[in-house]
PDB file of N, CA and C in Angstrom:
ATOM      1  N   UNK A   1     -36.935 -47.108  41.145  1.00  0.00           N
ATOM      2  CA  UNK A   1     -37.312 -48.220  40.278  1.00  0.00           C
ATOM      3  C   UNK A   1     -36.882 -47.908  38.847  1.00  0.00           C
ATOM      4  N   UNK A   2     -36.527 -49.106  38.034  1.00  0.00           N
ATOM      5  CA  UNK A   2     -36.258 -48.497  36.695  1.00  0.00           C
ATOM      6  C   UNK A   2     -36.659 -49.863  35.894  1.00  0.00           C
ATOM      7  N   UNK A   3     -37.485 -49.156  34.948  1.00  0.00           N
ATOM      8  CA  UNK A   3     -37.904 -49.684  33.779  1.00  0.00           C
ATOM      9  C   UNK A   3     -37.427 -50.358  33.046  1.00  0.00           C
ATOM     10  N   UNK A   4     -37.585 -51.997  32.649  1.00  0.00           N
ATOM     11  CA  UNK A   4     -36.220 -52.402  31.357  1.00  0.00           C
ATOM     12  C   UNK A   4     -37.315 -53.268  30.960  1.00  0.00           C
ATOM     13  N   UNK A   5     -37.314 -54.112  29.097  1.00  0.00           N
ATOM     14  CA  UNK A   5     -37.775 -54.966  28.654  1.00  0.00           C
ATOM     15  C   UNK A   5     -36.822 -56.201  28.979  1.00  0.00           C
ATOM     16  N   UNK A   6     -36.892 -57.231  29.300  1.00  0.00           N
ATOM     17  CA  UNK A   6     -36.106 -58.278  29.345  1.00  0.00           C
ATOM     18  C   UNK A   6     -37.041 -59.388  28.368  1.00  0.00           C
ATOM     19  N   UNK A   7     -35.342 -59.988  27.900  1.00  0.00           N
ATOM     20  CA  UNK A   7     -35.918 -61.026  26.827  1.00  0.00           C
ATOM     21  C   UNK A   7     -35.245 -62.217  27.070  1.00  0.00           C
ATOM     22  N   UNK A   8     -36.228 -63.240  27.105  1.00  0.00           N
ATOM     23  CA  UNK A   8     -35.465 -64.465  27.464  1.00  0.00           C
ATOM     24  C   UNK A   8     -36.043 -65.314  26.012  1.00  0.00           C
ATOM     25  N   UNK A   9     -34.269 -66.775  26.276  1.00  0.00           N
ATOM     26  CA  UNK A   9     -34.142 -67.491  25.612  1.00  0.00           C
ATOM     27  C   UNK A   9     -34.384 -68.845  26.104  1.00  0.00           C
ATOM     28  N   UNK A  10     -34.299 -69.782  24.980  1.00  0.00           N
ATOM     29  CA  UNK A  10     -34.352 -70.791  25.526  1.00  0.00           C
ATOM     30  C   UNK A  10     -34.869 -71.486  26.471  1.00  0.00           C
ATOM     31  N   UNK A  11     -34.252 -72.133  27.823  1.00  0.00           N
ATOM     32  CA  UNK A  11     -34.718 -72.688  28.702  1.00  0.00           C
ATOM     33  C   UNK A  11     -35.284 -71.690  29.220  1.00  0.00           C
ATOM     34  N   UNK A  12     -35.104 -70.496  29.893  1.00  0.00           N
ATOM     35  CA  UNK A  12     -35.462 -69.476  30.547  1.00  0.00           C
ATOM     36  C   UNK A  12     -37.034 -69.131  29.380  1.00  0.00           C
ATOM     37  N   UNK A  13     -37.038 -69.106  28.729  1.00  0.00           N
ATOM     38  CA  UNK A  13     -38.314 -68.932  27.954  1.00  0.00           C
ATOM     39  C   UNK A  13     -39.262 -69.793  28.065  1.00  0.00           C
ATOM     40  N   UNK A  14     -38.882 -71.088  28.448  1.00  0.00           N
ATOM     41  CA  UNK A  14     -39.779 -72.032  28.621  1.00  0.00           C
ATOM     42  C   UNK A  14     -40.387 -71.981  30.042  1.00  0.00           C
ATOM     43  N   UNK A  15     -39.296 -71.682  31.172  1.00  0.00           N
ATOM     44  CA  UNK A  15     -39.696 -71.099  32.573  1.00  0.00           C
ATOM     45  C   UNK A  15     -40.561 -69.824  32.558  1.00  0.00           C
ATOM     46  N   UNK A  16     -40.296 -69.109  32.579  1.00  0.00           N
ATOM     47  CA  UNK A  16     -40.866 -68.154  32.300  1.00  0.00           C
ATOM     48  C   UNK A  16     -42.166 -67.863  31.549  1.00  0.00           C
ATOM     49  N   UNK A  17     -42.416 -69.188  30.678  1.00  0.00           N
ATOM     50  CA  UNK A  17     -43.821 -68.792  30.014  1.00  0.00           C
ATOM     51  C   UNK A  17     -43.983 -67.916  28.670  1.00  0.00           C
ATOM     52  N   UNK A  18     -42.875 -66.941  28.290  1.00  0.00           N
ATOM     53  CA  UNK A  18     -42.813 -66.014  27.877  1.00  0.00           C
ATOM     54  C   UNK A  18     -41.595 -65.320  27.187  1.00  0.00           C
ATOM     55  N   UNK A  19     -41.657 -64.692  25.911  1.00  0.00           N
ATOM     56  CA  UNK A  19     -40.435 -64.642  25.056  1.00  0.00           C
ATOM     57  C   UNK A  19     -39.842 -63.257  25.429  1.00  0.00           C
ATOM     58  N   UNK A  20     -40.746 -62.745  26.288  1.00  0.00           N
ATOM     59  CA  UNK A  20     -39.945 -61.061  26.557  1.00  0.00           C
ATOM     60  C   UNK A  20     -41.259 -60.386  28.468  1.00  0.00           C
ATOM     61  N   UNK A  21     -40.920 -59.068  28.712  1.00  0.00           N
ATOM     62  CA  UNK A  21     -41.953 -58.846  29.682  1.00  0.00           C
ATOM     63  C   UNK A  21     -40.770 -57.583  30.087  1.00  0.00           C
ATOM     64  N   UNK A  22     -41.694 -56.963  30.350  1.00  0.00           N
ATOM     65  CA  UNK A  22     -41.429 -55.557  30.860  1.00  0.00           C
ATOM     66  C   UNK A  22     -41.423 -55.135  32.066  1.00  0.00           C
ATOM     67  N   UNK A  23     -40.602 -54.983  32.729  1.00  0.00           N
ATOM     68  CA  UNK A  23     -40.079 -55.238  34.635  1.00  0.00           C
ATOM     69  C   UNK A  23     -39.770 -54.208  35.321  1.00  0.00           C
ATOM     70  N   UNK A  24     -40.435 -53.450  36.478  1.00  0.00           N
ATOM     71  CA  UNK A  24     -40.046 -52.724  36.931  1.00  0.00           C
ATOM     72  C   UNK A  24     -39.043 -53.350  37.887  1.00  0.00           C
ATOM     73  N   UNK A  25     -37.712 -52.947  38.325  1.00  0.00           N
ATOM     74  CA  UNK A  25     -37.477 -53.569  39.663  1.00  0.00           C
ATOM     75  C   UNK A  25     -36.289 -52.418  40.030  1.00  0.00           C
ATOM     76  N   UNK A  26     -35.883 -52.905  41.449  1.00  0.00           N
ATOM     77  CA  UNK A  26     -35.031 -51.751  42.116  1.00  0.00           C
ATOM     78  C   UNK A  26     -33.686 -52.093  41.981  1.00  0.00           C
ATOM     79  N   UNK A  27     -33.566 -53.455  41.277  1.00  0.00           N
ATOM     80  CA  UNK A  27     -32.312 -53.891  41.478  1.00  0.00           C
ATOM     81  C   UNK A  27     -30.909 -52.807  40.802  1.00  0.00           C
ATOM     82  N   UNK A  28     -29.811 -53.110  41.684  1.00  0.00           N
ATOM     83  CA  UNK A  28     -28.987 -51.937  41.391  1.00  0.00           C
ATOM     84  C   UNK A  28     -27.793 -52.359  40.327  1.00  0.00           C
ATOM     85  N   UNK A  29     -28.017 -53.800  39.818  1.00  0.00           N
ATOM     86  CA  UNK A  29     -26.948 -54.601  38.983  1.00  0.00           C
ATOM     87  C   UNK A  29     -28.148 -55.623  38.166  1.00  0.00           C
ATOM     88  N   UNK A  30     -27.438 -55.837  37.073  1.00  0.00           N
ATOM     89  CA  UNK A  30     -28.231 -57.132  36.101  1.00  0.00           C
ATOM     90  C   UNK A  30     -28.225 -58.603  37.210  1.00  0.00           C
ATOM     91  N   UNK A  31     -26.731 -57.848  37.925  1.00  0.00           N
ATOM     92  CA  UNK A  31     -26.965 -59.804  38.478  1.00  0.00           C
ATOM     93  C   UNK A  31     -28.682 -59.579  39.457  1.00  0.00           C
ATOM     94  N   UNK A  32     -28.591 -58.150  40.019  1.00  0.00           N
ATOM     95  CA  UNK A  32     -29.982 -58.322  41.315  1.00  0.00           C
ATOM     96  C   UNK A  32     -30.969 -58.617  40.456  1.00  0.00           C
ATOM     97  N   UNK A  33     -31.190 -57.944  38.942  1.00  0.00           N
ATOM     98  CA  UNK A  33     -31.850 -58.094  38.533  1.00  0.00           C
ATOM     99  C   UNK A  33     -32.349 -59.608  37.837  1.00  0.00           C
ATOM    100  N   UNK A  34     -31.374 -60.041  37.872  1.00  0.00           N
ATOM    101  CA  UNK A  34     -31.430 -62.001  37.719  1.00  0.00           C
ATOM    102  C   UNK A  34     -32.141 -62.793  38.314  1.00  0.00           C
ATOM    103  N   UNK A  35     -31.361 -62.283  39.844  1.00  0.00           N
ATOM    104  CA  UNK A  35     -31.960 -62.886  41.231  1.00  0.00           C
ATOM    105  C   UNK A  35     -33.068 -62.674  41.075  1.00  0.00           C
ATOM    106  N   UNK A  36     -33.579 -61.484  40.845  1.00  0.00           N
ATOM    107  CA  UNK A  36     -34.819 -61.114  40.943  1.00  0.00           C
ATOM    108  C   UNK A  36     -35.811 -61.932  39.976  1.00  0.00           C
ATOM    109  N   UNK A  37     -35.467 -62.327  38.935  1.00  0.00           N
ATOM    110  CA  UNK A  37     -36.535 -62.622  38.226  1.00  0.00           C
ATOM    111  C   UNK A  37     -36.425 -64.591  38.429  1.00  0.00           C
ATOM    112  N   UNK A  38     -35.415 -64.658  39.149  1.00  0.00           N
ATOM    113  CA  UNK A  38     -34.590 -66.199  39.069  1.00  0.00           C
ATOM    114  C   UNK A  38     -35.832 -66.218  40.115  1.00  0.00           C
ATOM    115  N   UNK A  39     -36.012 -65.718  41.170  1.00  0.00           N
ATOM    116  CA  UNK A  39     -37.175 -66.181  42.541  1.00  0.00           C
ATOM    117  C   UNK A  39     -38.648 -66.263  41.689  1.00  0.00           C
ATOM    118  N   UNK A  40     -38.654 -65.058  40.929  1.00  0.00           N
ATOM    119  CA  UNK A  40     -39.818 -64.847  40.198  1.00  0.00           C
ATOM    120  C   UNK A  40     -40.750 -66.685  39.377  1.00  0.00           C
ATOM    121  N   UNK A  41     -39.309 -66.141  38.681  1.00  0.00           N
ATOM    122  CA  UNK A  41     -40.107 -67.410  37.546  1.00  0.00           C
ATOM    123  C   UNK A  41     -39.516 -69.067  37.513  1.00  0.00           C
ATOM    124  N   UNK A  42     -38.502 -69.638  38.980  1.00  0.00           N
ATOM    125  CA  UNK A  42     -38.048 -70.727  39.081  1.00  0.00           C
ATOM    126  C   UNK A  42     -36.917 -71.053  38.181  1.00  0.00           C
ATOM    127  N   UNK A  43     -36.369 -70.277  37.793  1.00  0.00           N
ATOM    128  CA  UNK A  43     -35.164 -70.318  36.863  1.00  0.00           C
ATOM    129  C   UNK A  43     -34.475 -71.503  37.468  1.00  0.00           C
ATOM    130  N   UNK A  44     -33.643 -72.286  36.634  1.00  0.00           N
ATOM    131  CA  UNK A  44     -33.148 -74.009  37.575  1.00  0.00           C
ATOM    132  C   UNK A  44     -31.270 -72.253  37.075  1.00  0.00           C
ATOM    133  N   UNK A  45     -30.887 -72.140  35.872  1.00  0.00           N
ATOM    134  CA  UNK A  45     -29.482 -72.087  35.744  1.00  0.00           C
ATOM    135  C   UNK A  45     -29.137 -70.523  36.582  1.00  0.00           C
ATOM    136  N   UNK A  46     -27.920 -70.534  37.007  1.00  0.00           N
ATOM    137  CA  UNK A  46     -27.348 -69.608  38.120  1.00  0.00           C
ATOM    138  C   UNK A  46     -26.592 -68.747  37.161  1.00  0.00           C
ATOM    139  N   UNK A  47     -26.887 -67.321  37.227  1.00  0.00           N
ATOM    140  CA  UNK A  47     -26.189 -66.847  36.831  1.00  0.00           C
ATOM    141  C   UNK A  47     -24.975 -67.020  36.455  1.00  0.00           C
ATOM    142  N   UNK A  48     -23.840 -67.839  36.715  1.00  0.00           N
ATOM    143  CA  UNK A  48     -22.413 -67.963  36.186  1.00  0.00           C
ATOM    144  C   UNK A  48     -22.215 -68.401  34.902  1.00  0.00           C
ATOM    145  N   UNK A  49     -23.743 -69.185  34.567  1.00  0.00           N
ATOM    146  CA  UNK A  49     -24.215 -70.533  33.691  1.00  0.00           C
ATOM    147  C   UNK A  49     -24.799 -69.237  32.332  1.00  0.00           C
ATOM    148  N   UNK A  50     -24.729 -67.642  32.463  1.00  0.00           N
ATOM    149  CA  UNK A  50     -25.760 -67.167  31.583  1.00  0.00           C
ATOM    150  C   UNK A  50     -24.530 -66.221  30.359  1.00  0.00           C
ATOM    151  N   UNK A  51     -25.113 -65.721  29.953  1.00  0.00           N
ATOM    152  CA  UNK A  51     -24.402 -64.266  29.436  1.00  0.00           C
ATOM    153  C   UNK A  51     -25.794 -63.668  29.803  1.00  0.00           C
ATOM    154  N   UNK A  52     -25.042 -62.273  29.654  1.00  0.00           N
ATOM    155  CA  UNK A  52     -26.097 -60.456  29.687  1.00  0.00           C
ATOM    156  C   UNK A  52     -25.528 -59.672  28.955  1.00  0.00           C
ATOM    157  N   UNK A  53     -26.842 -59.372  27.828  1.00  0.00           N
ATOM    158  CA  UNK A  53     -26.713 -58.052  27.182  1.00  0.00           C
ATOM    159  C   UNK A  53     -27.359 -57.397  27.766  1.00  0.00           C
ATOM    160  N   UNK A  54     -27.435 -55.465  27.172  1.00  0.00           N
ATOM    161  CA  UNK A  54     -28.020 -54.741  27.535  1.00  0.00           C
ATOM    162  C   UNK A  54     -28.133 -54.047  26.110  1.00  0.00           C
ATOM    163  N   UNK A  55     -29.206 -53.875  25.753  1.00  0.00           N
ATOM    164  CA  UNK A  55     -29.440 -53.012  24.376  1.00  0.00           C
ATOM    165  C   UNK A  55     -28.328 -53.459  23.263  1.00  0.00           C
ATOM    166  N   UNK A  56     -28.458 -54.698  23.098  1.00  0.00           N
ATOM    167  CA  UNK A  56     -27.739 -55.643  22.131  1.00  0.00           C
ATOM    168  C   UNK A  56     -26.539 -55.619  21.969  1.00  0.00           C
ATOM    169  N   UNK A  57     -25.829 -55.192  23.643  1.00  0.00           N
ATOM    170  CA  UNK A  57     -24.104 -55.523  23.547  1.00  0.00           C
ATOM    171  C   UNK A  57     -24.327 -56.357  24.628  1.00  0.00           C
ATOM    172  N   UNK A  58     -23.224 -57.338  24.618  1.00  0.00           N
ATOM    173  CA  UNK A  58     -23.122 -58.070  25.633  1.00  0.00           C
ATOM    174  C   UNK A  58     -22.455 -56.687  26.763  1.00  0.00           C
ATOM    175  N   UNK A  59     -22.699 -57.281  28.218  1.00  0.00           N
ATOM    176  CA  UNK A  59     -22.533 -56.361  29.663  1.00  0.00           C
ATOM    177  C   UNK A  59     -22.243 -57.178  30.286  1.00  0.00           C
ATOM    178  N   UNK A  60     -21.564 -56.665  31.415  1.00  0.00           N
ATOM    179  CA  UNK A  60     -21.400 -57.604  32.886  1.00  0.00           C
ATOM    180  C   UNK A  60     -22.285 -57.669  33.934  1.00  0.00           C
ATOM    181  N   UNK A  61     -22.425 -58.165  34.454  1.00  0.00           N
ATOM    182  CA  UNK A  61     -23.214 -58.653  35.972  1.00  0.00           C
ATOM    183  C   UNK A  61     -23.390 -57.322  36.899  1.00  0.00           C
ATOM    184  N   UNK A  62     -21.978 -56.643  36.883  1.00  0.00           N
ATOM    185  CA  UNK A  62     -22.472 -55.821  38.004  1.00  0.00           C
ATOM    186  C   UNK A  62     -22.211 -54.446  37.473  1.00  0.00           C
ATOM    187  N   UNK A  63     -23.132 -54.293  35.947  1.00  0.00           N
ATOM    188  CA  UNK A  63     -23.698 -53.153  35.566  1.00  0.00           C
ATOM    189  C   UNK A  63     -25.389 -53.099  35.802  1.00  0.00           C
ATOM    190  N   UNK A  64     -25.253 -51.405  35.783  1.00  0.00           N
ATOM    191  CA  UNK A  64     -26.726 -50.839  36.538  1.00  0.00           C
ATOM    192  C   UNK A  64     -27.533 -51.146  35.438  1.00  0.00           C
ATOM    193  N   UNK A  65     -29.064 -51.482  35.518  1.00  0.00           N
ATOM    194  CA  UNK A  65     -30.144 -51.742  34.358  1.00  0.00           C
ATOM    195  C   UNK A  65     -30.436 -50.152  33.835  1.00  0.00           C
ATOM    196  N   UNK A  66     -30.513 -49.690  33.012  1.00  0.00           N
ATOM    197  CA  UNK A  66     -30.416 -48.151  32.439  1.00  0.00           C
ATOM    198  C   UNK A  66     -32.409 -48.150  32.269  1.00  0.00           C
ATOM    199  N   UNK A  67     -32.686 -47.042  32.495  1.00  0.00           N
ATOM    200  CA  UNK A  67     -34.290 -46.775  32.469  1.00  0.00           C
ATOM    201  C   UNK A  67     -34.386 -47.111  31.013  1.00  0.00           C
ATOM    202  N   UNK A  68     -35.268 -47.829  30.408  1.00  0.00           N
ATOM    203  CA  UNK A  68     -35.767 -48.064  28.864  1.00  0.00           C
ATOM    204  C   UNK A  68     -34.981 -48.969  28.404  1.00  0.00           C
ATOM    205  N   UNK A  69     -33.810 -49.591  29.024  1.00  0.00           N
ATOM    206  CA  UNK A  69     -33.131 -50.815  28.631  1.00  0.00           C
ATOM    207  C   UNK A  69     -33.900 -52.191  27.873  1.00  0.00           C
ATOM    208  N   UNK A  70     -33.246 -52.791  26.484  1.00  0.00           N
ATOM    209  CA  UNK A  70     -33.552 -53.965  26.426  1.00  0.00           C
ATOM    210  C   UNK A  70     -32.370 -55.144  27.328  1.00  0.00           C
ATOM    211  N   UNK A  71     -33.165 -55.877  28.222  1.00  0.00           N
ATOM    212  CA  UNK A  71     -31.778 -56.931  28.707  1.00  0.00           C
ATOM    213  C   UNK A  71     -32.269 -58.227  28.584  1.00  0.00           C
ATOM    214  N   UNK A  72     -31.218 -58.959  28.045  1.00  0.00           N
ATOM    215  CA  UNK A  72     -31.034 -60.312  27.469  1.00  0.00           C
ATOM    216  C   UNK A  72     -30.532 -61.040  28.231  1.00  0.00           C
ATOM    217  N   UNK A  73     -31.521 -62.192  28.670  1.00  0.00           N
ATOM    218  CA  UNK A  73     -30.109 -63.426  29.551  1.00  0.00           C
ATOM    219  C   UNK A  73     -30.172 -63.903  28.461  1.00  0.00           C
ATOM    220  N   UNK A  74     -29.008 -65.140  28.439  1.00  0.00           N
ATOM    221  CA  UNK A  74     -28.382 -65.614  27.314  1.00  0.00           C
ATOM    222  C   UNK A  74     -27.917 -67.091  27.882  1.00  0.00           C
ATOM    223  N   UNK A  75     -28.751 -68.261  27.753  1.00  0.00           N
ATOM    224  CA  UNK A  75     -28.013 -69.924  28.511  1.00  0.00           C
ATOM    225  C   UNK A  75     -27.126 -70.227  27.392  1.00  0.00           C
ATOM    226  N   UNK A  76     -26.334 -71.031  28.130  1.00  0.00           N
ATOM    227  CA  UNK A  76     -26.189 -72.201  26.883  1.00  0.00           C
ATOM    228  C   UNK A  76     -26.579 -72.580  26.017  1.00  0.00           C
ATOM    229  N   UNK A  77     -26.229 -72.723  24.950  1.00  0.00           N
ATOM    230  CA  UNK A  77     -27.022 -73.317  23.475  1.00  0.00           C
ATOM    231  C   UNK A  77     -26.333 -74.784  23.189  1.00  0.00           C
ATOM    232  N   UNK A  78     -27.374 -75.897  23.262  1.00  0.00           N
ATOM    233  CA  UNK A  78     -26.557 -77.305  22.941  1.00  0.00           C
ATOM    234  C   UNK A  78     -27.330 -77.147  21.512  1.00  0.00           C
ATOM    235  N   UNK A  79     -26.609 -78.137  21.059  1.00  0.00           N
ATOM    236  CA  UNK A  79     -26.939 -78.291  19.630  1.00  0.00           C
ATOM    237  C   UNK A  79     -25.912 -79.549  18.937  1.00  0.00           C
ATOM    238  N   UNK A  80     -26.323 -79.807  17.611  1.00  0.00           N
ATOM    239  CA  UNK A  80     -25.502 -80.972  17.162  1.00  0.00           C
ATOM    240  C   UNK A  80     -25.891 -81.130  15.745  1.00  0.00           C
TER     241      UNK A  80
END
């Protein structure tokens, strides 16, 4: 299992309830770790739809979550 803070934005913040939360999980990539929280908290957008940081660089999908990690999904931003 490994330890990470995850921080959500936006829509995902509004799902979720919550501007951040601290997650144990086994997942072996950010994307499992997506999935994982996508079943969790009803997430509607699919990963393809996100960005991921990890400790305030953007990362890819099928990097490992590092023990003490901050990770960021990242939606779309509309605006005008």
């Amino acid at each position: 299992m490994t330890r990470v803070r995850v921080l959500y934005f936006a829509s995902l913040r509004e799902a979720a309830g919550r501007s951040d939360e601290l997650v144990e999980t086994p997942a072996a990539s950010l994307h499992g770790l997506y999935d994982e929280l996508r079943a969790r908290h009803g997430f509607a957008l699919p990963a393809e739809r996100l960005r991921v940081a990890m400790d305030g660089t953007f990362a890819r999908w099928e990097d490992a979550p590092r023990e003490g990690a901050e990770v960021a999904f990242i939606p779309p931003v509309s605006g005008g």
